[in-house]
N, C-alpha and C. Protein backbone atom coordinates (compact mmCIF):
# COMPACT_ATOMS: atom_id res chain seq x y z
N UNK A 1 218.77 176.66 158.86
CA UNK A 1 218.97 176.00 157.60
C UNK A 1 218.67 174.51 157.76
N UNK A 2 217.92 174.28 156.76
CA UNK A 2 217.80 172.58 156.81
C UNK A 2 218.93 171.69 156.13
N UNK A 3 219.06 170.95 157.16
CA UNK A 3 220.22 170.07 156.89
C UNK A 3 219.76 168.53 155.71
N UNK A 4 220.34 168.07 155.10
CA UNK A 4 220.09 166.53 154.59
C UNK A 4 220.13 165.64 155.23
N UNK A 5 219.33 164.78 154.74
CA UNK A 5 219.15 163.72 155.73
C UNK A 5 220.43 162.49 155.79
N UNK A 6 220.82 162.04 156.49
CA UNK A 6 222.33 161.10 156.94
C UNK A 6 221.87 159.73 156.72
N UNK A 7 220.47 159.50 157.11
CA UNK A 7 220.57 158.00 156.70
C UNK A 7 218.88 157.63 156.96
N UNK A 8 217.79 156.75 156.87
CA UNK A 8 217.10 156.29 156.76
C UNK A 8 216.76 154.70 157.29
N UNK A 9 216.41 154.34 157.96
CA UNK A 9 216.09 152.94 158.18
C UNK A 9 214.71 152.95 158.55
N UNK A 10 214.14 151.63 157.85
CA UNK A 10 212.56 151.29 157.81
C UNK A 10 212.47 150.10 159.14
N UNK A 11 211.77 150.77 160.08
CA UNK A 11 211.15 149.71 161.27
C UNK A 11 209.93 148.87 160.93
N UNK A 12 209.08 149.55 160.29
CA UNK A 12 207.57 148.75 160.17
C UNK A 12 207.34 149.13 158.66
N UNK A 13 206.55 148.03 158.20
CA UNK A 13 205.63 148.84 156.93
C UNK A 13 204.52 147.81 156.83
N UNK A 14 203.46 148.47 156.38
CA UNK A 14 202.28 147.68 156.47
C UNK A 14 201.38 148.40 154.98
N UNK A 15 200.33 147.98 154.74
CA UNK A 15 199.72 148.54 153.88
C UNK A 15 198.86 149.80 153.75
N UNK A 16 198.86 150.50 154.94
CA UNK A 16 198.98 152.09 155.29
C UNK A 16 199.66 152.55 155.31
N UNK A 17 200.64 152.47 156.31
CA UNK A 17 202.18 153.29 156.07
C UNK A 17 203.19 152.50 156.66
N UNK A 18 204.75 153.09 156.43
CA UNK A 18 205.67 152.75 157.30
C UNK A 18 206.15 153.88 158.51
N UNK A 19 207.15 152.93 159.67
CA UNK A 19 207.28 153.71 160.02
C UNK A 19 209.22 153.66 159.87
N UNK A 20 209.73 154.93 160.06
CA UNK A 20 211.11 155.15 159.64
C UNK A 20 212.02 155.48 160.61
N UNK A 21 212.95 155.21 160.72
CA UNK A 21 213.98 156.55 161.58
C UNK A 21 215.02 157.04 161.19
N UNK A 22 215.02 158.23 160.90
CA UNK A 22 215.97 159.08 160.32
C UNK A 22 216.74 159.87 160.94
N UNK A 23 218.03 159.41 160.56
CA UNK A 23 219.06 160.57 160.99
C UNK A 23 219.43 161.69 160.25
N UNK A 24 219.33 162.90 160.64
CA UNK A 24 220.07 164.11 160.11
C UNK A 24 221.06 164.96 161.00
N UNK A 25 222.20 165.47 160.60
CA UNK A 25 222.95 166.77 161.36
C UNK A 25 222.72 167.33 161.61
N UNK A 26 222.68 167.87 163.19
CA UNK A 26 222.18 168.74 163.81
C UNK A 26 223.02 170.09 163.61
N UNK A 27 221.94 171.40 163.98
CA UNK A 27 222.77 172.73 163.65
C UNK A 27 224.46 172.82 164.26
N UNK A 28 224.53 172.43 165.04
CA UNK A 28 225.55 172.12 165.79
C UNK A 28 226.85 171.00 165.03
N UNK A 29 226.40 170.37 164.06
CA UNK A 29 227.09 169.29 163.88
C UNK A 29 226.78 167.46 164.61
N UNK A 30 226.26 167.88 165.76
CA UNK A 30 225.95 166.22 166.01
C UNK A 30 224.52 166.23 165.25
N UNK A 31 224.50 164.68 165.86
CA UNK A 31 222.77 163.59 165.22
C UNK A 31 221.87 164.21 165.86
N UNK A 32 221.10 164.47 165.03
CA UNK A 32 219.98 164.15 165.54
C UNK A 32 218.89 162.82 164.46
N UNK A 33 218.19 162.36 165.55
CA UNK A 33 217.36 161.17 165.07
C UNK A 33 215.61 161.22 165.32
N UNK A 34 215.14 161.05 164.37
CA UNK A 34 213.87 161.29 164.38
C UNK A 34 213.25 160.05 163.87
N UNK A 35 212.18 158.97 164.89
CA UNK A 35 211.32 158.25 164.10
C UNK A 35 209.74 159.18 163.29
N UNK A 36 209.73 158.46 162.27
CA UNK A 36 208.59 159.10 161.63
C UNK A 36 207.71 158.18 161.26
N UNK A 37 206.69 158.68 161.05
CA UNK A 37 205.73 157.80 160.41
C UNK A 37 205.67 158.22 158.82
N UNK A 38 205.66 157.59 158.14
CA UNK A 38 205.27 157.63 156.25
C UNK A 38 203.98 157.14 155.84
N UNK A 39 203.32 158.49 155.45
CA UNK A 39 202.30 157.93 155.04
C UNK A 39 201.74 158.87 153.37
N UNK A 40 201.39 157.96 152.86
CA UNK A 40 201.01 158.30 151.24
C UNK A 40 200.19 160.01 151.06
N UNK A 41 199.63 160.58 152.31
CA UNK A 41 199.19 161.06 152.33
C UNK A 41 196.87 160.90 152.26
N UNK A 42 196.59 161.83 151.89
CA UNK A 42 194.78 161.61 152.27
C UNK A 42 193.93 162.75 151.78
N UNK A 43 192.72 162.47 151.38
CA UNK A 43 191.98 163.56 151.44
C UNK A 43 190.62 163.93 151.95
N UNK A 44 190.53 164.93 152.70
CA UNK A 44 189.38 165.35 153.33
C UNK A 44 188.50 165.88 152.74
N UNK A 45 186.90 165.88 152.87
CA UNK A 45 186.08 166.43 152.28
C UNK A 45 185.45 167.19 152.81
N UNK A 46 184.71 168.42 152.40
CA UNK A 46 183.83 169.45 153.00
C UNK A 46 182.89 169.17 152.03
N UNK A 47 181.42 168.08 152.10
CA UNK A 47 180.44 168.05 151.20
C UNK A 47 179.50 169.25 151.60
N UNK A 48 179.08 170.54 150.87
CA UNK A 48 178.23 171.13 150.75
C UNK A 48 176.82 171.35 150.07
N UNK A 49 175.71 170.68 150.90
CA UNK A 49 174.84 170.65 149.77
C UNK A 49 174.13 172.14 149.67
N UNK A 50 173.36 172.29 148.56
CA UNK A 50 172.69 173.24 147.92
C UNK A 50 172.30 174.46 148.69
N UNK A 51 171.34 173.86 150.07
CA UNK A 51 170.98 174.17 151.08
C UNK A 51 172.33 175.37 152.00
N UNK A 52 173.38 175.01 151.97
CA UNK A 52 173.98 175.52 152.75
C UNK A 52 174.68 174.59 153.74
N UNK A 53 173.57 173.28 154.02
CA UNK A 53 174.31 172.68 155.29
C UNK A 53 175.37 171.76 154.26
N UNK A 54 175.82 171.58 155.70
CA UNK A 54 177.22 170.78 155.88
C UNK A 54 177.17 169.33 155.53
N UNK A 55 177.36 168.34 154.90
CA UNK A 55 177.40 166.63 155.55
C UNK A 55 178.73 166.52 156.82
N UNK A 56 178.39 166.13 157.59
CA UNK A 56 179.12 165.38 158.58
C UNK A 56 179.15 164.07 158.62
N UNK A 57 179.83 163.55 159.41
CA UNK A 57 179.33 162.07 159.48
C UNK A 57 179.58 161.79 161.26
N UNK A 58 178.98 160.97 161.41
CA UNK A 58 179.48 160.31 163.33
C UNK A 58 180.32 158.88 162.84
N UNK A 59 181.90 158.98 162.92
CA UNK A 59 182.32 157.73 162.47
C UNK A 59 182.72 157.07 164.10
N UNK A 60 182.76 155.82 163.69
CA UNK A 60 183.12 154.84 165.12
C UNK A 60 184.60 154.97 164.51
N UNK A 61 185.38 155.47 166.10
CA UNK A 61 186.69 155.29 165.94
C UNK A 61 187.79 154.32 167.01
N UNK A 62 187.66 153.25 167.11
CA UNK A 62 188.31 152.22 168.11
C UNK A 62 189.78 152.56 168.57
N UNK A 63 190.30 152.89 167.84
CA UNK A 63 191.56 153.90 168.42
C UNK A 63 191.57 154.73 169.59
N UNK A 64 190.33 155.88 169.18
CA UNK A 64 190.14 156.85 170.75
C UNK A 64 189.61 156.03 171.60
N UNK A 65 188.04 155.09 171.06
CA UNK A 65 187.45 154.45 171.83
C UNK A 65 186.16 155.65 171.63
N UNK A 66 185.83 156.17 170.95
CA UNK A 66 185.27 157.76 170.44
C UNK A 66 183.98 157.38 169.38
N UNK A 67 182.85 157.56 169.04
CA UNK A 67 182.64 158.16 168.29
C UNK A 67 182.64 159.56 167.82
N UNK A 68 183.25 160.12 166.72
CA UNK A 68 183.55 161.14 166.33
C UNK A 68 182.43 161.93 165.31
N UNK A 69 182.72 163.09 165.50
CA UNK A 69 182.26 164.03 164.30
C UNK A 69 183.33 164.55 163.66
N UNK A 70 182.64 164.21 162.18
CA UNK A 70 183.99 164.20 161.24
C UNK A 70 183.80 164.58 160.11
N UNK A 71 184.59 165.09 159.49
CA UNK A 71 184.31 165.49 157.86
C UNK A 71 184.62 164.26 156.90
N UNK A 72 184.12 163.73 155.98
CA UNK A 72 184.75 162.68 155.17
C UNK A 72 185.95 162.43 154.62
N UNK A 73 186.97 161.34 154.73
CA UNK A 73 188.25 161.57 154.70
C UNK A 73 188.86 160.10 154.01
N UNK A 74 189.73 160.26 153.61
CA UNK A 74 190.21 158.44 153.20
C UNK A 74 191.93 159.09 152.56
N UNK A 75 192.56 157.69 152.95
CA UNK A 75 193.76 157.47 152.35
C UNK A 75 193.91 157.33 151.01
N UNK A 76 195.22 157.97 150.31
CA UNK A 76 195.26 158.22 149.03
C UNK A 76 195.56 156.30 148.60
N UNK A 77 195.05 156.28 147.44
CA UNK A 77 195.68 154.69 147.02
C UNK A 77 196.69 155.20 146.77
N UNK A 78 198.34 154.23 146.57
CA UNK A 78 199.54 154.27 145.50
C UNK A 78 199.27 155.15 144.32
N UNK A 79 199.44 155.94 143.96
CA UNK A 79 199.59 156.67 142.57
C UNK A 79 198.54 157.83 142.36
N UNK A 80 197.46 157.54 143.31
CA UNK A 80 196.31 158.11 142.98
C UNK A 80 196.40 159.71 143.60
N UNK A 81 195.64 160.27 142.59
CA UNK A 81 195.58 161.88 142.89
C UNK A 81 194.51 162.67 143.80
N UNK A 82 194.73 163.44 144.63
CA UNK A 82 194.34 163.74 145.36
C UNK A 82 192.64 163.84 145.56
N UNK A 83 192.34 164.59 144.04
CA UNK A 83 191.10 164.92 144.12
C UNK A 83 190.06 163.48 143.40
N UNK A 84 190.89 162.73 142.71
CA UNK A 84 190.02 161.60 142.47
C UNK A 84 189.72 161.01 144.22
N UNK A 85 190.67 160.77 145.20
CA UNK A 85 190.49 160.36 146.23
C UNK A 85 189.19 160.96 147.02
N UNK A 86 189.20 162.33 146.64
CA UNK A 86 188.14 162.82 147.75
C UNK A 86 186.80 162.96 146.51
N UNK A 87 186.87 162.56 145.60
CA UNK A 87 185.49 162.34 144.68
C UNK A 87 185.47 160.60 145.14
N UNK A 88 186.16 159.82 145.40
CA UNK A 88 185.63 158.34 145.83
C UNK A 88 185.26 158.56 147.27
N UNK A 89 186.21 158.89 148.77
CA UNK A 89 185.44 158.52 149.84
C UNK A 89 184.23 159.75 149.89
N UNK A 90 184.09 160.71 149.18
CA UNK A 90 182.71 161.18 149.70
C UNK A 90 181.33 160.37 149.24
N UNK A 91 181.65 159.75 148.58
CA UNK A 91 180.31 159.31 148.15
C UNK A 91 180.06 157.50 148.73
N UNK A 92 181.77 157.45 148.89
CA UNK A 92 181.70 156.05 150.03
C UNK A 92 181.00 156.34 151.13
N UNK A 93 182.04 157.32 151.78
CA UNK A 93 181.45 157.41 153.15
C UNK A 93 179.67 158.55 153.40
N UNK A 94 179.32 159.16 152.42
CA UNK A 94 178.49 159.97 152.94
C UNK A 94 176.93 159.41 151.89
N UNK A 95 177.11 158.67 150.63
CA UNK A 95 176.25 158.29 149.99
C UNK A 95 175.78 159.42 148.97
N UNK A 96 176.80 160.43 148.70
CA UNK A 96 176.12 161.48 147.92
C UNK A 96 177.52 161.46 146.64
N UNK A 97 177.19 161.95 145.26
CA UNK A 97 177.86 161.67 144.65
C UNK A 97 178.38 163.45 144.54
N UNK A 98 179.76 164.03 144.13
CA UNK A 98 179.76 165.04 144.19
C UNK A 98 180.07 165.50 142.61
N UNK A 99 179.24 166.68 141.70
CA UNK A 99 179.69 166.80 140.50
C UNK A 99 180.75 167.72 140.33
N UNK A 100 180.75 168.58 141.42
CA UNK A 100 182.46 169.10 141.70
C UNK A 100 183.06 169.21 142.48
N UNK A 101 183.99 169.14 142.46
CA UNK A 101 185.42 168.80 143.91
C UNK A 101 186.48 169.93 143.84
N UNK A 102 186.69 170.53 144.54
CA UNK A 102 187.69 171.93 144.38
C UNK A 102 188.67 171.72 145.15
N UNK A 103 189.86 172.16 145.65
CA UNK A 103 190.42 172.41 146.24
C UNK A 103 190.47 173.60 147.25
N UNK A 104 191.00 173.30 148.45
CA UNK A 104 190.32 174.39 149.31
C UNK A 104 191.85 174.68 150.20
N UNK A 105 192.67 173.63 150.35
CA UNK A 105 194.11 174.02 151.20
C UNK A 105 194.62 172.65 151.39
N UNK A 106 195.65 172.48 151.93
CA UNK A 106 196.45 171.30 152.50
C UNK A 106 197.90 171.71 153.22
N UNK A 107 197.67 170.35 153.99
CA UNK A 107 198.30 171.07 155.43
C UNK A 107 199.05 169.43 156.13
N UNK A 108 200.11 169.72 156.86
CA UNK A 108 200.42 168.47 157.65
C UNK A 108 199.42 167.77 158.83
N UNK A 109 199.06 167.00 158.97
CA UNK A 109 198.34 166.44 160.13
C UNK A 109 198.68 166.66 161.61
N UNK A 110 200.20 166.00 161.71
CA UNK A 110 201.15 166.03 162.99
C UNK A 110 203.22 165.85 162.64
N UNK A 111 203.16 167.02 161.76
CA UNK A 111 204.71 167.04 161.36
C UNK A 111 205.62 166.65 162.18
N UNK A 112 205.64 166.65 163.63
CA UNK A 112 206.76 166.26 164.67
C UNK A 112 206.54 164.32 164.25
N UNK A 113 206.10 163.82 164.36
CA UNK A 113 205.80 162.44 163.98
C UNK A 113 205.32 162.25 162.74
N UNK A 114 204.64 162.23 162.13
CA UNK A 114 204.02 162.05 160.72
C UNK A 114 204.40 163.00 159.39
N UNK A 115 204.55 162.22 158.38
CA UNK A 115 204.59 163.08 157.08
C UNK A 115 202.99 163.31 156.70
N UNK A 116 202.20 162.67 156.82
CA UNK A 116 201.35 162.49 156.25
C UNK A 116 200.66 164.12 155.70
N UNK A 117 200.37 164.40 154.19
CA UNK A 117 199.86 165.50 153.72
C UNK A 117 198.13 165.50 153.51
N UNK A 118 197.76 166.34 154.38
CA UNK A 118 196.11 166.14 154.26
C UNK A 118 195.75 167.13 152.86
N UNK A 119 194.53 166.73 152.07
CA UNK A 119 194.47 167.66 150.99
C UNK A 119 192.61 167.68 151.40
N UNK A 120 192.63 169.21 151.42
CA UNK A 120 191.10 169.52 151.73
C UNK A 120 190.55 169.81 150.62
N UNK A 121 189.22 169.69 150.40
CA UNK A 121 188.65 170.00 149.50
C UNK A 121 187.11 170.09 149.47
N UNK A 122 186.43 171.09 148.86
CA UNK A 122 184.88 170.95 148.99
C UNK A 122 184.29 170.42 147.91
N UNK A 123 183.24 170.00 147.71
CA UNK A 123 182.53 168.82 146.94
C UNK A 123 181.08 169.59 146.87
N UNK A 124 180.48 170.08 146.02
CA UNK A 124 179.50 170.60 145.84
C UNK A 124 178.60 170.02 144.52
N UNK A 125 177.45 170.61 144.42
CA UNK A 125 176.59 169.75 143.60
C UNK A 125 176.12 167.99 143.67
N UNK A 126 175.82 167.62 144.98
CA UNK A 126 176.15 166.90 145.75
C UNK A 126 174.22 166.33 145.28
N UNK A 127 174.29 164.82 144.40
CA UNK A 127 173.44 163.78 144.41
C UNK A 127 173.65 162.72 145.30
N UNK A 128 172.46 162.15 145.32
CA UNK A 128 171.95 161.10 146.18
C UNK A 128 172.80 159.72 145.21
N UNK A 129 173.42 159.17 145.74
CA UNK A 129 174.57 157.74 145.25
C UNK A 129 173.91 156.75 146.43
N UNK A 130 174.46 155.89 147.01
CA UNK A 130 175.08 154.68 147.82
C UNK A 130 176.02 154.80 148.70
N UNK A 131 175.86 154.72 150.13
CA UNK A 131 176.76 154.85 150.37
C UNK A 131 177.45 153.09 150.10
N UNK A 132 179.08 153.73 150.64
CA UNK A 132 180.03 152.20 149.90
C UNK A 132 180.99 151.73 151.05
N UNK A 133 180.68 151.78 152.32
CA UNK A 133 181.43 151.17 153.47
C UNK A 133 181.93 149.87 153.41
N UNK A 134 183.66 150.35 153.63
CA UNK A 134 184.49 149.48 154.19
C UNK A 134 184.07 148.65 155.21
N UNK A 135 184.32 147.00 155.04
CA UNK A 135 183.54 146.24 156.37
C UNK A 135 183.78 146.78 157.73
N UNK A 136 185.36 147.56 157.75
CA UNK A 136 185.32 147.70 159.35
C UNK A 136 185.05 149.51 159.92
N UNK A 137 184.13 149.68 158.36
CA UNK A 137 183.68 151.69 158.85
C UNK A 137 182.32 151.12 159.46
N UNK A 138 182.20 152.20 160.63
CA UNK A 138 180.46 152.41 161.04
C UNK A 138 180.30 153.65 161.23
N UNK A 139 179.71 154.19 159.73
CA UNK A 139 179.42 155.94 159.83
C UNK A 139 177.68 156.25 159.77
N UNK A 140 177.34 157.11 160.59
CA UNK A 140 176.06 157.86 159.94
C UNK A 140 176.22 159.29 159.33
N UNK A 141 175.66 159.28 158.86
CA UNK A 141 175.36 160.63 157.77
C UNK A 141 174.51 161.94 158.53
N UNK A 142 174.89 162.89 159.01
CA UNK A 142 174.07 163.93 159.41
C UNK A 142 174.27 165.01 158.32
N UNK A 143 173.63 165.98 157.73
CA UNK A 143 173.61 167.18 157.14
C UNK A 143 172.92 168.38 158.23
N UNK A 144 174.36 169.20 158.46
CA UNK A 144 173.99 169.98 159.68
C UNK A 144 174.35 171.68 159.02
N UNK A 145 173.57 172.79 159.51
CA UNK A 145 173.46 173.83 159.34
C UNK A 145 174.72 174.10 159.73
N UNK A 146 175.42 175.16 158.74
CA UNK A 146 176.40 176.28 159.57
C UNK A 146 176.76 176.65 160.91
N UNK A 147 175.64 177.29 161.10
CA UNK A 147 175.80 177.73 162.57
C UNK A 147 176.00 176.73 164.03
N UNK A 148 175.25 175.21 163.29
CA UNK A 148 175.58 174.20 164.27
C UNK A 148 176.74 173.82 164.33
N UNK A 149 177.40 174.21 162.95
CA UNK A 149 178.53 173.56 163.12
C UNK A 149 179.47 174.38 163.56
N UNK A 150 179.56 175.73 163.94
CA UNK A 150 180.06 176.97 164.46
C UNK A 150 180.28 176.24 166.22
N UNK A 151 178.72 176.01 166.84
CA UNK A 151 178.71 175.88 167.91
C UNK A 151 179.35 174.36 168.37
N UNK A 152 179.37 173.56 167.48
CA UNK A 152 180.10 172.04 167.11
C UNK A 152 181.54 171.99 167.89
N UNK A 153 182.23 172.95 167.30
CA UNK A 153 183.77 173.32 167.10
C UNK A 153 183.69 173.93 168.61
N UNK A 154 183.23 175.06 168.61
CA UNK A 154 183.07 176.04 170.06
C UNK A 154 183.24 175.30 171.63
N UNK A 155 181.92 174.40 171.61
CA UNK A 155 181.52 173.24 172.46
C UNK A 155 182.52 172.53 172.78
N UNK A 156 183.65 172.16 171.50
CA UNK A 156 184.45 170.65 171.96
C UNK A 156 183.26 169.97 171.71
N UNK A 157 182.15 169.58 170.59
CA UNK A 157 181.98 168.57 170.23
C UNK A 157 182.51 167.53 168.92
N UNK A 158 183.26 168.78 168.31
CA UNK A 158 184.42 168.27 167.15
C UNK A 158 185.52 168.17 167.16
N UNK A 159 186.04 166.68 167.73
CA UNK A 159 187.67 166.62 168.24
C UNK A 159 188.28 166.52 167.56
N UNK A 160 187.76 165.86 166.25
CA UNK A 160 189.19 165.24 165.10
C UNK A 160 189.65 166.30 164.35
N UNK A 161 191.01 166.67 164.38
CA UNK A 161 191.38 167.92 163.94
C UNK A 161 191.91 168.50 162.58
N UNK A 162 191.47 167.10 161.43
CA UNK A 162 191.62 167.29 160.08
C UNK A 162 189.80 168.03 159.74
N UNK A 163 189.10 167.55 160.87
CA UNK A 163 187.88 168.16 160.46
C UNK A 163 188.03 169.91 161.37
N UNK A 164 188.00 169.86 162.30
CA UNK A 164 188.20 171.59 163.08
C UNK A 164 189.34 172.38 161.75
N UNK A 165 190.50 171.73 161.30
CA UNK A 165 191.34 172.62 160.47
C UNK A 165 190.64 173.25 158.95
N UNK A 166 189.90 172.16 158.41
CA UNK A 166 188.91 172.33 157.11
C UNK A 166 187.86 173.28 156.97
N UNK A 167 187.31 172.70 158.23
CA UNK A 167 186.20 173.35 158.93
C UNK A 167 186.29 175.01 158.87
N UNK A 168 187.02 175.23 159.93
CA UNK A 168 187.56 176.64 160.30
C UNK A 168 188.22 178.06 159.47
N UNK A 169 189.62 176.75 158.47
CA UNK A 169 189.86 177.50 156.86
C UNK A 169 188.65 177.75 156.36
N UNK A 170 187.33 177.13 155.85
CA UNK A 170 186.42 176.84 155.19
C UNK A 170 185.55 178.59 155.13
N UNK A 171 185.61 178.23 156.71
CA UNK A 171 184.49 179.04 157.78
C UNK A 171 185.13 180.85 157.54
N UNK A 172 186.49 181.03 157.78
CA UNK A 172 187.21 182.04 157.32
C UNK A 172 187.55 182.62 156.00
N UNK A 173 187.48 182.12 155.39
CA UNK A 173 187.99 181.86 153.90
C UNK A 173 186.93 182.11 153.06
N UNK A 174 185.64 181.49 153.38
CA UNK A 174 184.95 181.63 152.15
C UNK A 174 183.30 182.00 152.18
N UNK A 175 183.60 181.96 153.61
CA UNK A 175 181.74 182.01 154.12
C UNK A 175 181.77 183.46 154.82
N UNK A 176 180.16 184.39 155.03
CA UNK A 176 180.59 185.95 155.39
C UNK A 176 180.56 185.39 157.21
């Protein structure tokens, strides 16, 4: 049974997220204490063009120290709804504009630490736009076949795991 939470205190907050630590009663009756991270949540994109292939992108990620292969992704603004979010960074980050955006699943990122709610979604009917990079993104744009991206995942050449989870639902779910 889930217990209520006992108390709340804010350590950090910044204009991405905060971070928290929360106490709740343990099954037992004592504390338990959990720092968390708070975050507004995000949404991921699966751009599919016409063709079949995939958009990917190779983003520079200074955190791992990585460039990554990645599906297109961005933080929700304050108020903003999920799927307007993933109709703006796909066409930020990939330069294609999408005329429909669906919903496809959503899922936690890393629940032991993070709230953060990822919302997937595919983007199809996919024109040629601009791309619209943030000064500190450095993405390229690949459009890659299915099957590469089968062997992508397989390999360990796709580490970031909001893209392997999208990916994979995607791959199970809706493709033969």
């Amino acid at each position: 049974m889930m217990r209520a939470m006992k108390s709340r205190e804010e350590l950090l907050s910044n204009s991405l997220f905060k971070v928290a630590r929360l106490t709740f009663e343990g099954p037992d009756g004592s504390e338990i204490v959990r720092d968390v991270i708070e975050h507004r949540g995000a949404a991921v994109i699966l751009p599919l063009m016409d063709d079949g292939r995939v958009i990917l992108i190779r983003n520079v990620r200074r955190t791992v120290g990585k460039v990554l292969w990645e599906l297109p992704a961005g933080t929700l603004e304050p108020g903003e709804a999920p799927e307007l979010c993933a109709a703006r960074e796909v066409e930020e980050e990939t330069g294609f504009r999408a005329g429909s955006i669906k919903p496809l699943t959503a899922f936690y990122a890393s629940p032991g630490i993070l709230d953060e709610r990822m919302h997937g979604f595919i983007a199809t009917d996919l024109t040629p736009s601009t791309q619209k990079l943030d000064a500190d993104e450095e993405i390229e744009v690949f459009p890659i076949p299915q099957w590469q991206i089968r062997d992508m995942i397989k390999d360990g050449h796709i580490e970031d795991g909001k893209t392997i989870a999208l990916l994979l639902y995607w791959m199970h779910m809706y493709t033969p």
